[in-house]
PDB file of N, CA and C in Angstrom:
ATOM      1  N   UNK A   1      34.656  11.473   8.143  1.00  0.00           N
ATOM      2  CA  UNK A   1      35.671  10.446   8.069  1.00  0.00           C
ATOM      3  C   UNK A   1      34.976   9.077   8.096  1.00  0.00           C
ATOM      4  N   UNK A   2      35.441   8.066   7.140  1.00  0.00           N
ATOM      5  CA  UNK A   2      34.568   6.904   7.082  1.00  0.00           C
ATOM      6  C   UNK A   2      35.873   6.079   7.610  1.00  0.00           C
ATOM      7  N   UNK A   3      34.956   5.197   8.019  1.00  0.00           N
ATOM      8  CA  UNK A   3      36.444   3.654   8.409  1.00  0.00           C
ATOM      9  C   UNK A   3      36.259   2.320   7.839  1.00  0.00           C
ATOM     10  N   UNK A   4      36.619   1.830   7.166  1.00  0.00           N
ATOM     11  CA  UNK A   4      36.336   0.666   6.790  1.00  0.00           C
ATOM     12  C   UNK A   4      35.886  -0.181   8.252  1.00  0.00           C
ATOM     13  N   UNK A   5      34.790  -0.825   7.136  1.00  0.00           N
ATOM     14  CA  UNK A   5      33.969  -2.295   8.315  1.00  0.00           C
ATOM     15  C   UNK A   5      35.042  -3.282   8.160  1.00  0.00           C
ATOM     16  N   UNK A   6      36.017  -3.522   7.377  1.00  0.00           N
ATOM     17  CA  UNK A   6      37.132  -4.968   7.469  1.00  0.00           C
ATOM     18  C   UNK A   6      37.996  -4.520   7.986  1.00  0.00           C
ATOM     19  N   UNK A   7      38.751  -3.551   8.359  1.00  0.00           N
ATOM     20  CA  UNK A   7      40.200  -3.506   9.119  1.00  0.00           C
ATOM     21  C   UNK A   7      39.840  -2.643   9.724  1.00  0.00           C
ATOM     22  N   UNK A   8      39.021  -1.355   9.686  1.00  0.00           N
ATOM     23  CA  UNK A   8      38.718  -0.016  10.626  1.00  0.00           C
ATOM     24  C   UNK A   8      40.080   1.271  10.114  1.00  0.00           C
ATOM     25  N   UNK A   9      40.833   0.668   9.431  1.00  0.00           N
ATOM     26  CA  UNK A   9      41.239   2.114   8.630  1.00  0.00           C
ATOM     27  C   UNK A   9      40.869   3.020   8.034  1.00  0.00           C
ATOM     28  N   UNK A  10      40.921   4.153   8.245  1.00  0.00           N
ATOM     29  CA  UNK A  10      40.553   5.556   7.476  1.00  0.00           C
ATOM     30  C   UNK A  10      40.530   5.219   6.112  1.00  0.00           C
ATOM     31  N   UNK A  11      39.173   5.772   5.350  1.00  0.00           N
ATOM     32  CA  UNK A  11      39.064   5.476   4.186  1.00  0.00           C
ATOM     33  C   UNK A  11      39.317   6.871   3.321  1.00  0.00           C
ATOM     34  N   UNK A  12      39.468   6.253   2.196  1.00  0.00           N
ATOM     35  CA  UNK A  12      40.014   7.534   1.226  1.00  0.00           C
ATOM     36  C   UNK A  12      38.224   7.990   0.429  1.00  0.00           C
ATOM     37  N   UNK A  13      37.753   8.996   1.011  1.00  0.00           N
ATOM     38  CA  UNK A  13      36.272   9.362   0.271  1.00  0.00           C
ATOM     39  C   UNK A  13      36.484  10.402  -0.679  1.00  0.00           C
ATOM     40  N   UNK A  14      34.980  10.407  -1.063  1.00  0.00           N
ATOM     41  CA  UNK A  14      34.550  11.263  -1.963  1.00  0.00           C
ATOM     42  C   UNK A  14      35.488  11.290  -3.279  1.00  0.00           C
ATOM     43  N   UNK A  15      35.161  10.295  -3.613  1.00  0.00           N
ATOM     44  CA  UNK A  15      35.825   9.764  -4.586  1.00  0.00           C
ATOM     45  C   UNK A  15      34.669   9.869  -5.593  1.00  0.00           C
ATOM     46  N   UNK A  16      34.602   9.590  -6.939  1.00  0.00           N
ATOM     47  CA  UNK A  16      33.679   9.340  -8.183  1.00  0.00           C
ATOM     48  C   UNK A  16      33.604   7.873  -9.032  1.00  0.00           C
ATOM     49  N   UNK A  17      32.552   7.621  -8.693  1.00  0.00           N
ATOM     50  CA  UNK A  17      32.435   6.143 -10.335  1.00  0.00           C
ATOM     51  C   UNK A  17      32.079   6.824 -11.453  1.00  0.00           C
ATOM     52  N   UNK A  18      33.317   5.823 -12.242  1.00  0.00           N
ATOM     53  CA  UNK A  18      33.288   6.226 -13.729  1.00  0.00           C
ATOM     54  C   UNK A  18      33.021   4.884 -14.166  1.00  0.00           C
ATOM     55  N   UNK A  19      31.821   4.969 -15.119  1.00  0.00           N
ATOM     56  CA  UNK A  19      31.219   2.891 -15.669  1.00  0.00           C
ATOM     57  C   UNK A  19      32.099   3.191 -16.587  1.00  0.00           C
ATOM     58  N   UNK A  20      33.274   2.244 -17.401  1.00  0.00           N
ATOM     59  CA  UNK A  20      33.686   2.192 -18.737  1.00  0.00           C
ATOM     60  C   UNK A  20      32.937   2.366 -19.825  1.00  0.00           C
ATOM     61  N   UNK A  21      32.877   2.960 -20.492  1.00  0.00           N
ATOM     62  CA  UNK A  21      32.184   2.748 -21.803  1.00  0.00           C
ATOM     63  C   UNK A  21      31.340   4.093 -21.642  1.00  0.00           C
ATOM     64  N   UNK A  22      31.069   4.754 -20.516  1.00  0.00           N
ATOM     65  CA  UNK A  22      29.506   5.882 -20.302  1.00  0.00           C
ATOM     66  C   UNK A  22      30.578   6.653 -19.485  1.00  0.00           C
ATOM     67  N   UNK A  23      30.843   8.459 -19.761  1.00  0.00           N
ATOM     68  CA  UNK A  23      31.067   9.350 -19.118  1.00  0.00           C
ATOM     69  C   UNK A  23      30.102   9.784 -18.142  1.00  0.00           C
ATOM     70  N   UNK A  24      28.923   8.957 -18.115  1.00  0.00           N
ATOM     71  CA  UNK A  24      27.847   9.678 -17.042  1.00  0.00           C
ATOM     72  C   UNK A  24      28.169   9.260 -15.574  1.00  0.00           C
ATOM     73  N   UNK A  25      28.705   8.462 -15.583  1.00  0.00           N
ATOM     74  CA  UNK A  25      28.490   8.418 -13.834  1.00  0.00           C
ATOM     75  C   UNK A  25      27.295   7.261 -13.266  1.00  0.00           C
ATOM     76  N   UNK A  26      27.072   7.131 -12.252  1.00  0.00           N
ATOM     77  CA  UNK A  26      25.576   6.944 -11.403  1.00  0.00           C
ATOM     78  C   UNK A  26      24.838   7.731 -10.673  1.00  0.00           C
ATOM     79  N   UNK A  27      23.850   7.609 -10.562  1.00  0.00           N
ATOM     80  CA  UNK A  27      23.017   8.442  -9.769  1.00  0.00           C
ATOM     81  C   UNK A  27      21.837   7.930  -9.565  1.00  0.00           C
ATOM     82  N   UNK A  28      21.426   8.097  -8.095  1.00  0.00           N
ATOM     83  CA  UNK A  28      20.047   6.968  -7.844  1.00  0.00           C
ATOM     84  C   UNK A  28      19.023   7.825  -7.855  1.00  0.00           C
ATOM     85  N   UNK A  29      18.011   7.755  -7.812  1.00  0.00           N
ATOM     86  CA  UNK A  29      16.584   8.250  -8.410  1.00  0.00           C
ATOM     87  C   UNK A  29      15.661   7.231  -7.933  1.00  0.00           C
ATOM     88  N   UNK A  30      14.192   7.791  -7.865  1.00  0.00           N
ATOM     89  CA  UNK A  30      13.496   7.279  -7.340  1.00  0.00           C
ATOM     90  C   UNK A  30      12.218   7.515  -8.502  1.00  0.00           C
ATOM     91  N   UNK A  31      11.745   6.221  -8.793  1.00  0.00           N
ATOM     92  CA  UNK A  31      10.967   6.457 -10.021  1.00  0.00           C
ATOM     93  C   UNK A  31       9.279   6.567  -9.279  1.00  0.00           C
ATOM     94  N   UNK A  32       8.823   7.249  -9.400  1.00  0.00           N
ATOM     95  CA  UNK A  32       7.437   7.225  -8.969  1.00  0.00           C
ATOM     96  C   UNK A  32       5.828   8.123  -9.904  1.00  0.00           C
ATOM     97  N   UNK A  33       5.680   6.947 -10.690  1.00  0.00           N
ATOM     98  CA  UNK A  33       4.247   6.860 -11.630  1.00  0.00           C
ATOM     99  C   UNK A  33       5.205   8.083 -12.620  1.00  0.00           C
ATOM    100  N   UNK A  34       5.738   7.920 -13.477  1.00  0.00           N
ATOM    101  CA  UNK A  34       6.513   8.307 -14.435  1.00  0.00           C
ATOM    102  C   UNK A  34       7.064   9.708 -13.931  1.00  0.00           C
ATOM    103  N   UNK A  35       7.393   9.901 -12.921  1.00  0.00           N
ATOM    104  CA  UNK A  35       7.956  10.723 -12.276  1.00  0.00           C
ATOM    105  C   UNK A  35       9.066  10.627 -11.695  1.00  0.00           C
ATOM    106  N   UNK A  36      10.537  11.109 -12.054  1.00  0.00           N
ATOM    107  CA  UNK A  36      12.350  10.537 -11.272  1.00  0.00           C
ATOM    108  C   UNK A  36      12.636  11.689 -10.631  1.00  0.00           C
ATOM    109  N   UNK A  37      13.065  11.317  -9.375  1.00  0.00           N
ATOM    110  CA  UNK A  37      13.643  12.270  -8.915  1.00  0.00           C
ATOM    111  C   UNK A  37      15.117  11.790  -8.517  1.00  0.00           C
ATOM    112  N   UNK A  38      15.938  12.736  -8.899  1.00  0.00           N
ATOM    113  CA  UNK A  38      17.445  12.739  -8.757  1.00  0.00           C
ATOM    114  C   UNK A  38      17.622  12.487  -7.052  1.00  0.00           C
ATOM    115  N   UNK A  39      18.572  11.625  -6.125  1.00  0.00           N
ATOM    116  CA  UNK A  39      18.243  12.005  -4.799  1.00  0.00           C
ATOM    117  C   UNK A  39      19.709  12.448  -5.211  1.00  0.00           C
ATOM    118  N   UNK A  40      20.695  11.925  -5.411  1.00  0.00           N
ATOM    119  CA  UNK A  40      22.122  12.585  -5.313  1.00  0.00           C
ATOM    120  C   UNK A  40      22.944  11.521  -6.472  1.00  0.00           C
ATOM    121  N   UNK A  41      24.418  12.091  -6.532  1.00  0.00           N
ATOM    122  CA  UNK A  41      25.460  11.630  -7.072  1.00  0.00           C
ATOM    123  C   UNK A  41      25.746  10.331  -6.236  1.00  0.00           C
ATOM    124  N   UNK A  42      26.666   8.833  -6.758  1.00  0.00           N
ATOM    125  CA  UNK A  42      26.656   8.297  -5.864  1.00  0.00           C
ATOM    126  C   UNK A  42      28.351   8.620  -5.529  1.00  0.00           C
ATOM    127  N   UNK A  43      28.932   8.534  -4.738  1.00  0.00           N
ATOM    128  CA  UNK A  43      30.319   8.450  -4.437  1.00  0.00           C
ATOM    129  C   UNK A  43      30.760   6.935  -3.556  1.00  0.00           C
ATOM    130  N   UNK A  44      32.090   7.268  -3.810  1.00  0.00           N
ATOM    131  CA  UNK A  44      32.613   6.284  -3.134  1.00  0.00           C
ATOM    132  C   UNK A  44      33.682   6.637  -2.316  1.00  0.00           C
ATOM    133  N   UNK A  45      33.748   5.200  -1.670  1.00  0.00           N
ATOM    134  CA  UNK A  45      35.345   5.180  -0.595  1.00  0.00           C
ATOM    135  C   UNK A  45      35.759   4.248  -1.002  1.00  0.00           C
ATOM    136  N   UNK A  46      36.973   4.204  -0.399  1.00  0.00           N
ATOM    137  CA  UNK A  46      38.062   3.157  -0.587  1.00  0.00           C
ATOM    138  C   UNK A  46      38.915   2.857   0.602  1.00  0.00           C
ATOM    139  N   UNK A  47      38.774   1.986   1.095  1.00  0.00           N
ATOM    140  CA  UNK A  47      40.284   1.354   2.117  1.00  0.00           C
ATOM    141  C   UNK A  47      41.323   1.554   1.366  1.00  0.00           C
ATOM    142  N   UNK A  48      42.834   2.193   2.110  1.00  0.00           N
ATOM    143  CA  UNK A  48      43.960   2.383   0.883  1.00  0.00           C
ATOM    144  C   UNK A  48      44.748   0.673   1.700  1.00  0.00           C
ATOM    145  N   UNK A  49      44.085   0.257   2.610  1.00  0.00           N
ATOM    146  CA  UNK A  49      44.753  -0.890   3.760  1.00  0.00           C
ATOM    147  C   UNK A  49      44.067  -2.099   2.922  1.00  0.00           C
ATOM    148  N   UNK A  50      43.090  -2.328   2.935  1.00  0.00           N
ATOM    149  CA  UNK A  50      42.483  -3.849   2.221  1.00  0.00           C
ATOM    150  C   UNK A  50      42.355  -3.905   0.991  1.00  0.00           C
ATOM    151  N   UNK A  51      41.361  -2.567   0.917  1.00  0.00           N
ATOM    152  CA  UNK A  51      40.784  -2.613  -0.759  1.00  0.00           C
ATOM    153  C   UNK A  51      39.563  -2.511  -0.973  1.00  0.00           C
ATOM    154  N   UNK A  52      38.783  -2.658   0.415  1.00  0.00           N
ATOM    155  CA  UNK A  52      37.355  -2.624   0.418  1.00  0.00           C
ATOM    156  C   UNK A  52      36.838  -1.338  -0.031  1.00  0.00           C
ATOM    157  N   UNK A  53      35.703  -1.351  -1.018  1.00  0.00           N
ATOM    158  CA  UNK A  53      35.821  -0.291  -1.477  1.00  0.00           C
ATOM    159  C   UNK A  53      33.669  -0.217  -1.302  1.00  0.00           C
ATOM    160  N   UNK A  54      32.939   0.882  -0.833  1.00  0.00           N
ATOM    161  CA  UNK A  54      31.649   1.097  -0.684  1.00  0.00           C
ATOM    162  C   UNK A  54      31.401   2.496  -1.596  1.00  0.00           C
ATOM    163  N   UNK A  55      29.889   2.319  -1.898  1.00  0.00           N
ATOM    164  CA  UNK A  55      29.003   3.404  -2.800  1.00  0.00           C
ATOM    165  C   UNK A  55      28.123   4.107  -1.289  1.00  0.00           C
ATOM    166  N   UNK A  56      28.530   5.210  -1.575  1.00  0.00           N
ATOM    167  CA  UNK A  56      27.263   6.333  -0.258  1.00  0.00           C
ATOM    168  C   UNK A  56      26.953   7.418  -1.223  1.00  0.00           C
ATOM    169  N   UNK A  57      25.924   8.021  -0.281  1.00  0.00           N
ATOM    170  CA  UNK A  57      25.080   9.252  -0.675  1.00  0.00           C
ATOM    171  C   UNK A  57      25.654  10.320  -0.141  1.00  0.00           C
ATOM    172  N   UNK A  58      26.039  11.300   0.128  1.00  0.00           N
ATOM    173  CA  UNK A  58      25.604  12.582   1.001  1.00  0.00           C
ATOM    174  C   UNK A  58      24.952  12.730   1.338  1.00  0.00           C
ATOM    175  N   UNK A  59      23.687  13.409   0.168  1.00  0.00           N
ATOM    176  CA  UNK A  59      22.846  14.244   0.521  1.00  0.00           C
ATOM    177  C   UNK A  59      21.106  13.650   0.509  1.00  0.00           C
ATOM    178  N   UNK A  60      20.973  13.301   1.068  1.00  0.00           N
ATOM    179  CA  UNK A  60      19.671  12.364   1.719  1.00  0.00           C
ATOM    180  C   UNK A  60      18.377  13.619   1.741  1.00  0.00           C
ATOM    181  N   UNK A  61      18.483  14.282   1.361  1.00  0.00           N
ATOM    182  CA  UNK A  61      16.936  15.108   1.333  1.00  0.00           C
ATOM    183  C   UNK A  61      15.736  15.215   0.523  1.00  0.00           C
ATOM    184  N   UNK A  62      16.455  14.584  -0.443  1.00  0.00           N
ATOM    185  CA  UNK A  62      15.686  14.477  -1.785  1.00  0.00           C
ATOM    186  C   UNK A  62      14.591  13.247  -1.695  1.00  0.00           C
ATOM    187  N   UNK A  63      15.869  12.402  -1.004  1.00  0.00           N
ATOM    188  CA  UNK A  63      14.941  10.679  -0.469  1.00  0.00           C
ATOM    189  C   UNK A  63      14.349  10.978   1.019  1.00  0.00           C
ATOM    190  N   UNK A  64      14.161  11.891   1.588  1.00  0.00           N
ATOM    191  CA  UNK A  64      13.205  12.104   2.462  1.00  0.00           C
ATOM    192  C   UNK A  64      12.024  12.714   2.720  1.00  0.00           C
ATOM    193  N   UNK A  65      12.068  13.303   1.107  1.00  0.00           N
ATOM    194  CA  UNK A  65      10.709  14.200   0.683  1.00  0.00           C
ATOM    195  C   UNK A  65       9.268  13.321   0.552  1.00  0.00           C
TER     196      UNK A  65
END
């Protein structure tokens, strides 16, 4: 359960970005000497109370290798 940092209401997660124009999505990666590694999908939340809306990870293992 996430809470928004501006009002502290329950946020609506695991949500998906869609860029206009590109069905791909985002996804962060870590480029190292022509080498990417995928760390995860990015997702989002949303305040359904303000509007504040943040990008998180899940799955953090990939960026801890």
């Amino acid at each position: 359960m996430r809470k928004c940092v501006k009002c502290g209401k329950v946020m609506v997660s695991d949500l998906r970005l869609k860029v206009n124009g590109g069905g791909y999505g985002i996804v962060v990666r870590v480029d190292e000497k022509q080498k990417a590694t995928i760390i995860d999908d990015v997702k989002v939340a949303v305040c359904p109370e303000c509007g504040y809306t943040e990008m998180y990870l899940e799955d953090l293992t990939n960026l801890k290798d």
